[in-house]
N, C-alpha and C. Protein backbone atom coordinates (compact mmCIF):
# COMPACT_ATOMS: atom_id res chain seq x y z
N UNK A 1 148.86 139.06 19.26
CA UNK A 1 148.58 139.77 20.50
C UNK A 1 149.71 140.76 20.76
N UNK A 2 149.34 142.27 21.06
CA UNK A 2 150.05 143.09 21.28
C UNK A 2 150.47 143.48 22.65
N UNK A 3 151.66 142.88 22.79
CA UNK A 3 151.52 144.06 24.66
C UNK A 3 152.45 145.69 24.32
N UNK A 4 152.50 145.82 23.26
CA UNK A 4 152.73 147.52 23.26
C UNK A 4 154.42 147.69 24.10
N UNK A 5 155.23 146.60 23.02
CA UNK A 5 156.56 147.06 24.03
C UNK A 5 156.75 146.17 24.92
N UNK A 6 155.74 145.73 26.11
CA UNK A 6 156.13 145.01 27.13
C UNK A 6 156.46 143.99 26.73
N UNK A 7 157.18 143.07 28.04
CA UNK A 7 156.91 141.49 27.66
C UNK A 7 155.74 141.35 28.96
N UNK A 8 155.74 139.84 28.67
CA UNK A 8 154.22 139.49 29.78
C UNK A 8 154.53 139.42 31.09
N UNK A 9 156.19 139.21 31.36
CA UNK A 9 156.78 139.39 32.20
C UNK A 9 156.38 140.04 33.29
N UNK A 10 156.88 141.88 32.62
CA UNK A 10 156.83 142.79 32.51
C UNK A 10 155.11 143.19 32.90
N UNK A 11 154.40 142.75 32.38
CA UNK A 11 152.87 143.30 32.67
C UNK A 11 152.67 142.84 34.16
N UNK A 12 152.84 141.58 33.99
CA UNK A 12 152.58 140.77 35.06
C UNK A 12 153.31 141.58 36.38
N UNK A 13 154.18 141.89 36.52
CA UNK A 13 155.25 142.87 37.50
C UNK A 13 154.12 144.21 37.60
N UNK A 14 153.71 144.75 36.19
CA UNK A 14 153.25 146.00 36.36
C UNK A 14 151.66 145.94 37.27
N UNK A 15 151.06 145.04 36.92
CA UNK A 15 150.18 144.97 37.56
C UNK A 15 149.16 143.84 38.53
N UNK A 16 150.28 143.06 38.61
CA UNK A 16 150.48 141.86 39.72
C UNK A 16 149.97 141.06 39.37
N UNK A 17 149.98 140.44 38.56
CA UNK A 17 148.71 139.30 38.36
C UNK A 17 149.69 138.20 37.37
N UNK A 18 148.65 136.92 37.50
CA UNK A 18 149.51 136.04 36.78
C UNK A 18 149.53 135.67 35.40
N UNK A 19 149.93 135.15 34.37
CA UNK A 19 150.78 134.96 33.05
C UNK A 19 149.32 134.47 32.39
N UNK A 20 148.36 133.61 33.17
CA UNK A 20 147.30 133.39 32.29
C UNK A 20 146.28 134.55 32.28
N UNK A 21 146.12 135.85 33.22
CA UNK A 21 145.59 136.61 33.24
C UNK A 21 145.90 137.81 31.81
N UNK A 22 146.97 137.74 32.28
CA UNK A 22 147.71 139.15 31.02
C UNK A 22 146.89 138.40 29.57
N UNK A 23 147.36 136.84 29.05
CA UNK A 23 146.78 136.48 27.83
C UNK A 23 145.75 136.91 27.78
N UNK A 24 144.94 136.31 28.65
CA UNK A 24 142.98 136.19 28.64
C UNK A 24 142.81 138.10 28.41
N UNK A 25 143.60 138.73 29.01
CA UNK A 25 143.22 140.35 28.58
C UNK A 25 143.98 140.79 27.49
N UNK A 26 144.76 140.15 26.84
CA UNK A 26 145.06 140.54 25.26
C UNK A 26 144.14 139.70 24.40
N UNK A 27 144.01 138.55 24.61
CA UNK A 27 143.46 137.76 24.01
C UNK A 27 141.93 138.44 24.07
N UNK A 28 141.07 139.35 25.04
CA UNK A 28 139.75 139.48 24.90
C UNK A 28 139.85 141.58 25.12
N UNK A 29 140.95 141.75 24.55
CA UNK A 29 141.09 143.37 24.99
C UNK A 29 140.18 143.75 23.96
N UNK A 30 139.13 143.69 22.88
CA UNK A 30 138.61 144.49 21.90
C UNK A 30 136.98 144.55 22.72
N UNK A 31 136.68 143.19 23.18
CA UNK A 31 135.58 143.11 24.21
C UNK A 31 135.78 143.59 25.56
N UNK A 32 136.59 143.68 26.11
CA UNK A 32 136.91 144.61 27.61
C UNK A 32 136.91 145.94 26.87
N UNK A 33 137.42 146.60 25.66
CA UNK A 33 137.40 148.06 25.55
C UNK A 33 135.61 148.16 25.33
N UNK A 34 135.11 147.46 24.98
CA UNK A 34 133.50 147.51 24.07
C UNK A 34 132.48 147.54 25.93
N UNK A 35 132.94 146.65 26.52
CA UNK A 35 132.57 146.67 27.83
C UNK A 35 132.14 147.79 28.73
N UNK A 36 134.05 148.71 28.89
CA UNK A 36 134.43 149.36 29.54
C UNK A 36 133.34 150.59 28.79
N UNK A 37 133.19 151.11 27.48
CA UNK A 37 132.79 151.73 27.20
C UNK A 37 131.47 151.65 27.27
N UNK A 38 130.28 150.55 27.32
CA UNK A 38 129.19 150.56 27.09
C UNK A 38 129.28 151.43 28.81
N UNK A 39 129.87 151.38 29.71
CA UNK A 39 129.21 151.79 31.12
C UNK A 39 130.15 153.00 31.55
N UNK A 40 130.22 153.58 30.42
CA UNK A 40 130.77 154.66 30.61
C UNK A 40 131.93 155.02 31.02
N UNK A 41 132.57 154.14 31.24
CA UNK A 41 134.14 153.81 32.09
C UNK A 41 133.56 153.60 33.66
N UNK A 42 132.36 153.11 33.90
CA UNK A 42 132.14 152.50 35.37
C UNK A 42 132.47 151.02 34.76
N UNK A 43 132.64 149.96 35.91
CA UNK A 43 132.18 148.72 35.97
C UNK A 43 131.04 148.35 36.67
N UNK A 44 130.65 147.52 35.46
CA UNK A 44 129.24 146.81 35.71
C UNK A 44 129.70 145.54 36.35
N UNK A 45 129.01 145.46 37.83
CA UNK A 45 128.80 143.91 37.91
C UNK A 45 127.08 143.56 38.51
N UNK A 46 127.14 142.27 37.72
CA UNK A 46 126.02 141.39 37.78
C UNK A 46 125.52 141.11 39.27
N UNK A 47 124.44 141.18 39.56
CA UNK A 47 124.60 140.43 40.97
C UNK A 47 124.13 139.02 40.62
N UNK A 48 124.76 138.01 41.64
CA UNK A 48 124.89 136.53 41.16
C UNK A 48 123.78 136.60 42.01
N UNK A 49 122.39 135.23 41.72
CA UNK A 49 121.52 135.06 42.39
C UNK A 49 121.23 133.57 42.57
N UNK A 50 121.26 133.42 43.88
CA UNK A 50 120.86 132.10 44.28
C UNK A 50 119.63 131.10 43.40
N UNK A 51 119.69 130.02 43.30
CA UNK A 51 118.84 129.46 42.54
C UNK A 51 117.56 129.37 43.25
N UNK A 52 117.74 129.18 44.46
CA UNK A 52 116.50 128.73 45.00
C UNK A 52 116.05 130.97 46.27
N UNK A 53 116.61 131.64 45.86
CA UNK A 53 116.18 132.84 46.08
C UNK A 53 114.70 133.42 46.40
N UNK A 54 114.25 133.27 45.66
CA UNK A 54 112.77 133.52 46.18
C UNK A 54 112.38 132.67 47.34
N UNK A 55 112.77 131.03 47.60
CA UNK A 55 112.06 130.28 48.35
C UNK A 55 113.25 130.93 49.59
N UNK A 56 114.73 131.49 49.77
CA UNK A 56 115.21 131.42 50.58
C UNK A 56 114.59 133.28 51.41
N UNK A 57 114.16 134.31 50.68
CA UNK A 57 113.55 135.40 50.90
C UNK A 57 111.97 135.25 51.75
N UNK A 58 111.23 134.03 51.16
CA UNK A 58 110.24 134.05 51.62
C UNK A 58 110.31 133.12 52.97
N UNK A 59 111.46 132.41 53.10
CA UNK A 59 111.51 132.05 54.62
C UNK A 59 112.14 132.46 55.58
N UNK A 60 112.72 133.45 54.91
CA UNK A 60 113.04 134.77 55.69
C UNK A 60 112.15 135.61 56.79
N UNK A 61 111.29 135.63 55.63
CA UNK A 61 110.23 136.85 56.41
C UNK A 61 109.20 135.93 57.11
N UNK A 62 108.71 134.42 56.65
CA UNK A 62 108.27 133.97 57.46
C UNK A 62 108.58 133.74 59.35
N UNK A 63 109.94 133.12 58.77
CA UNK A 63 110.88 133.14 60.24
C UNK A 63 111.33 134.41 61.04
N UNK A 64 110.87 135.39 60.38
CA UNK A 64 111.05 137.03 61.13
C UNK A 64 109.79 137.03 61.51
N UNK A 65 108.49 136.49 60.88
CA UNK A 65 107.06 136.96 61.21
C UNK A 65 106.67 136.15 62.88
N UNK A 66 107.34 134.59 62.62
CA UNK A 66 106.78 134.14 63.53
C UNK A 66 107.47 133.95 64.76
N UNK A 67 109.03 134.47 64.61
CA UNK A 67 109.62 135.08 65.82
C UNK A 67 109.18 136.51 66.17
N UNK A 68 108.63 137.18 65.61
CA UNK A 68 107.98 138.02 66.22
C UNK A 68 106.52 137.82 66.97
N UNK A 69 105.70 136.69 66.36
CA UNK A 69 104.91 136.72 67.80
C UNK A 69 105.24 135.44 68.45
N UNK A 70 107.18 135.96 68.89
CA UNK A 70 107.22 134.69 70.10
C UNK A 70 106.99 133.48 70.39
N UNK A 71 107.02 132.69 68.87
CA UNK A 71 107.16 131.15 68.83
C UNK A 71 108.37 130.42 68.38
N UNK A 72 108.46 129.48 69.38
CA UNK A 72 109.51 129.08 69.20
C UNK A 72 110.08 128.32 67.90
N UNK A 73 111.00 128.07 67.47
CA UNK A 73 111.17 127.68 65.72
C UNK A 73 112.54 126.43 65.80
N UNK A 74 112.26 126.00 65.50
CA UNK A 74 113.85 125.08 65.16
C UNK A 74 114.16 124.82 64.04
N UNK A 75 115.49 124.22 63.83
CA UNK A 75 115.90 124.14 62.37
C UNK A 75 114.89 123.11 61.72
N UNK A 76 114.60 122.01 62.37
CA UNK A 76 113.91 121.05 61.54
C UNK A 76 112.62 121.59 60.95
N UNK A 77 111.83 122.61 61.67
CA UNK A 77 110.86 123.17 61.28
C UNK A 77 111.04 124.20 59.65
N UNK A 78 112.05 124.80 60.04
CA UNK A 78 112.16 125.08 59.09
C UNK A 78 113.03 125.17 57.84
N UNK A 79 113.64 123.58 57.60
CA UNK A 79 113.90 122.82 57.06
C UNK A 79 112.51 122.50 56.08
N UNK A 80 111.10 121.91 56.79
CA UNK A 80 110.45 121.68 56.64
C UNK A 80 109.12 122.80 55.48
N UNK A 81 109.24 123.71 56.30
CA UNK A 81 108.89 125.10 55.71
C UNK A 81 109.11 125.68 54.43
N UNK A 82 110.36 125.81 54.23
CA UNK A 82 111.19 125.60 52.79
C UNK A 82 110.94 125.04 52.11
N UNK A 83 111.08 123.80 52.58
CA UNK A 83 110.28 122.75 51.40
C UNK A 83 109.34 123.00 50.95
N UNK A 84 108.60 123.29 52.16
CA UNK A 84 107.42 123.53 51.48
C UNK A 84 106.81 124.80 50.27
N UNK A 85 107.39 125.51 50.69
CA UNK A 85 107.77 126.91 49.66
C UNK A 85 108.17 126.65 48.32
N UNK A 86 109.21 125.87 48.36
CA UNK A 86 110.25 125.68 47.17
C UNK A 86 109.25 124.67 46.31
N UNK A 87 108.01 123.84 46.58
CA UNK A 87 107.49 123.38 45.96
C UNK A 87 106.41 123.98 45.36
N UNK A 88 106.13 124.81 46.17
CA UNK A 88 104.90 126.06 45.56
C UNK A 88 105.17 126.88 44.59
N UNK A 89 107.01 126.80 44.77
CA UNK A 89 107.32 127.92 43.65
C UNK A 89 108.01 127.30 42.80
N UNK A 90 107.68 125.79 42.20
CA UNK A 90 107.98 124.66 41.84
C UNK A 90 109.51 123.66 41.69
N UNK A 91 110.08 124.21 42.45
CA UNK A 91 111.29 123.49 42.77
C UNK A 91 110.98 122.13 43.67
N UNK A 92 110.99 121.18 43.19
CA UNK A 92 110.49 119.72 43.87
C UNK A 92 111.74 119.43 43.58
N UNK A 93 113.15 119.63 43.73
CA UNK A 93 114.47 118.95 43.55
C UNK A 93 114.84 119.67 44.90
N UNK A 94 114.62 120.42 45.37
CA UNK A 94 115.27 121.26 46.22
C UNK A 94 115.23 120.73 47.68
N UNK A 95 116.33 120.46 48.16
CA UNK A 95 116.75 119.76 49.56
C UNK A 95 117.00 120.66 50.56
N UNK A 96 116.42 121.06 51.96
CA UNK A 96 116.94 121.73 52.65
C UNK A 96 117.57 121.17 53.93
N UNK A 97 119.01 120.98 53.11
CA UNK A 97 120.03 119.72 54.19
C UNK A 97 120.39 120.71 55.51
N UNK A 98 121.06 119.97 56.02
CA UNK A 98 121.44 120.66 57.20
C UNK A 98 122.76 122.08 56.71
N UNK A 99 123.57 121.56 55.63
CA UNK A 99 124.71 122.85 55.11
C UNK A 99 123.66 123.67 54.90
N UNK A 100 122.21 123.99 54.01
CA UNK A 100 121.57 124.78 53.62
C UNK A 100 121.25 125.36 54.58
N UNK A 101 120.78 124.89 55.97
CA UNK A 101 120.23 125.16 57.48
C UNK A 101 121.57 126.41 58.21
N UNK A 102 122.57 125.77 57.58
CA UNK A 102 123.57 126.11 58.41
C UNK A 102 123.97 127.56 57.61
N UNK A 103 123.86 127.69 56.16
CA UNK A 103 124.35 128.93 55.38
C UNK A 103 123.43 129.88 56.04
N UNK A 104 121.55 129.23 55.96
CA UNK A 104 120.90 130.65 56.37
C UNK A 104 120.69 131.05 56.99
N UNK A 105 121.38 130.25 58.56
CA UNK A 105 121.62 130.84 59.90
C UNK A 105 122.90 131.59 59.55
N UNK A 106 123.85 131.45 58.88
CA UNK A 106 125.06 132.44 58.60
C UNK A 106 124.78 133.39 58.21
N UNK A 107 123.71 133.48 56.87
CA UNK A 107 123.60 134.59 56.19
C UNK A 107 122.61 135.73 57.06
N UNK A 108 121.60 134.65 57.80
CA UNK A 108 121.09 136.35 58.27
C UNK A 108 121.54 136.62 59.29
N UNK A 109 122.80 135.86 60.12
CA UNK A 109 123.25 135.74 61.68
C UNK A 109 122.26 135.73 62.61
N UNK A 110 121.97 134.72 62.72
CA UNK A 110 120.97 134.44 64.15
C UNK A 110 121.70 133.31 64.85
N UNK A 111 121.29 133.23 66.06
CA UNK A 111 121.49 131.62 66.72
C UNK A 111 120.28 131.48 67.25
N UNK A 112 120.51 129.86 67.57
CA UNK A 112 119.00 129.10 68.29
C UNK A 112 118.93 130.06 69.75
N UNK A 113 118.29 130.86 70.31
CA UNK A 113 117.84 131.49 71.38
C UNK A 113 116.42 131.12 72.08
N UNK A 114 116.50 131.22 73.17
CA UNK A 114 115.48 130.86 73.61
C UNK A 114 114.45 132.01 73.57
N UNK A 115 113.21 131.48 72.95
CA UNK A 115 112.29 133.02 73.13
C UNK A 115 111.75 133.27 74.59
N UNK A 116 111.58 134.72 74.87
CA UNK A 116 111.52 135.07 75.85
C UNK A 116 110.07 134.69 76.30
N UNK A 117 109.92 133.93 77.67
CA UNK A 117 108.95 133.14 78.62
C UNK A 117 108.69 132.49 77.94
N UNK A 118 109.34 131.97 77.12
CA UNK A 118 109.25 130.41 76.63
C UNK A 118 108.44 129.33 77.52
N UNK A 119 109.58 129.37 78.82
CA UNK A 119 109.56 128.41 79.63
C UNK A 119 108.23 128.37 80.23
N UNK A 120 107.91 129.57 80.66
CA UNK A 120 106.56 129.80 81.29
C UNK A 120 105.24 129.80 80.46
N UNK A 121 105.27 129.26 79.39
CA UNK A 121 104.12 129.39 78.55
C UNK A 121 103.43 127.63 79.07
N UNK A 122 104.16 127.11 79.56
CA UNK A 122 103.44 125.45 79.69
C UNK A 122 102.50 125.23 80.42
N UNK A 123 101.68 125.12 80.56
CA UNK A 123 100.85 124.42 81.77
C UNK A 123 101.37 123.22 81.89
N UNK A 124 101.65 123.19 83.48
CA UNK A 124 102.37 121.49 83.41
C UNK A 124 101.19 120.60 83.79
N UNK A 125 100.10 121.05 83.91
CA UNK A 125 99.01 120.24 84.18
C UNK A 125 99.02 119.54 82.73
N UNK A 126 98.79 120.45 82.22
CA UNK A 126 98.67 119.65 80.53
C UNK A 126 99.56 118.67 80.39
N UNK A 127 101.48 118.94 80.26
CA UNK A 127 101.78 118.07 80.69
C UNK A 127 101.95 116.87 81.34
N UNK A 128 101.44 117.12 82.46
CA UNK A 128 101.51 115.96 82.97
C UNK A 128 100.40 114.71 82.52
N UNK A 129 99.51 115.75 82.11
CA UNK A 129 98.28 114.66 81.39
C UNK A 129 98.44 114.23 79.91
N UNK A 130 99.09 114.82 79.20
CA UNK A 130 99.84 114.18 78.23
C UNK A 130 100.82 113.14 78.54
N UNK A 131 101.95 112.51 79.18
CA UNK A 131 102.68 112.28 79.52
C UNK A 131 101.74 110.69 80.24
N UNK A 132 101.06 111.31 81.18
CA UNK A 132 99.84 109.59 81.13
C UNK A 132 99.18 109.13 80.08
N UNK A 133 98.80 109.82 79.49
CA UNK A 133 98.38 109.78 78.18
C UNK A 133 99.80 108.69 77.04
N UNK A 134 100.67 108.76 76.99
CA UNK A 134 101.77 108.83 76.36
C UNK A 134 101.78 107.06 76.85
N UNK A 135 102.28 106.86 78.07
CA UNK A 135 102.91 105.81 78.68
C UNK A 135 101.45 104.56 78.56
N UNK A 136 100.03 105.04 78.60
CA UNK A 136 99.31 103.90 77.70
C UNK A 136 99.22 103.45 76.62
């Protein structure tokens, strides 16, 4: 391995990085030049893709469709939803725990909100006749 004069020291100083980095780029510099050149002197990067991606896209737009006509949604629901997706698109290993609940409220930033006249959508008559209903 050539550093051209330097020591690793020396590289490491020149371009900040640490002692196992400098190796791994002498040690793989004939494939970083083959790299650098296939893209013209751009860098290529990969985009990394979620495993379960399609099932997390399509409950995306579900949960955009049906907050748009103003129903209310909770996590367990669509916890539930997912699942159900992820089996259609045959992932039957796929768990939608509460961390998973919690990333794809991060990733698209939402919080639990109340939809607007929520409250007023009840008939409490109904209620209340459910509720006798309930206690027999």
């Amino acid at each position: 391995m050539s550093t051209k004069g330097h020591s690793v020291k020396q590289l490491q100083n020149i371009f900040n990085c640490g002692k196992t980095q400098v190796y791994d780029t002498l040690k793989n510099q004939n494939r970083i030049k083959e790299e650098w050149l296939k893209g013209n002197g751009k860098m290529i990067k990969s985009m990394k893709h979620n495993a379960n991606e399609i099932s997390n896209n399509e409950i995306w737009d579900w949960f955009v469709a049906v907050r748009a006509k103003n129903i209310p949604v909770s996590g367990p629901i669509i916890q539930e939803k997912v699942r159900e997706i992820a089996v259609r698109h045959g992932s039957h290993s796929f768990k939608a725990s509460n961390g998973w609940l919690s990333s794809f409220k991060n990733r698209h930033n939402f919080a639990w909100n109340q939809v607007c006249g929520e409250s007023n959508d009840v008939n409490i008559d109904s209620v209340n006749e459910w509720k006798s209903k309930i206690s027999e």
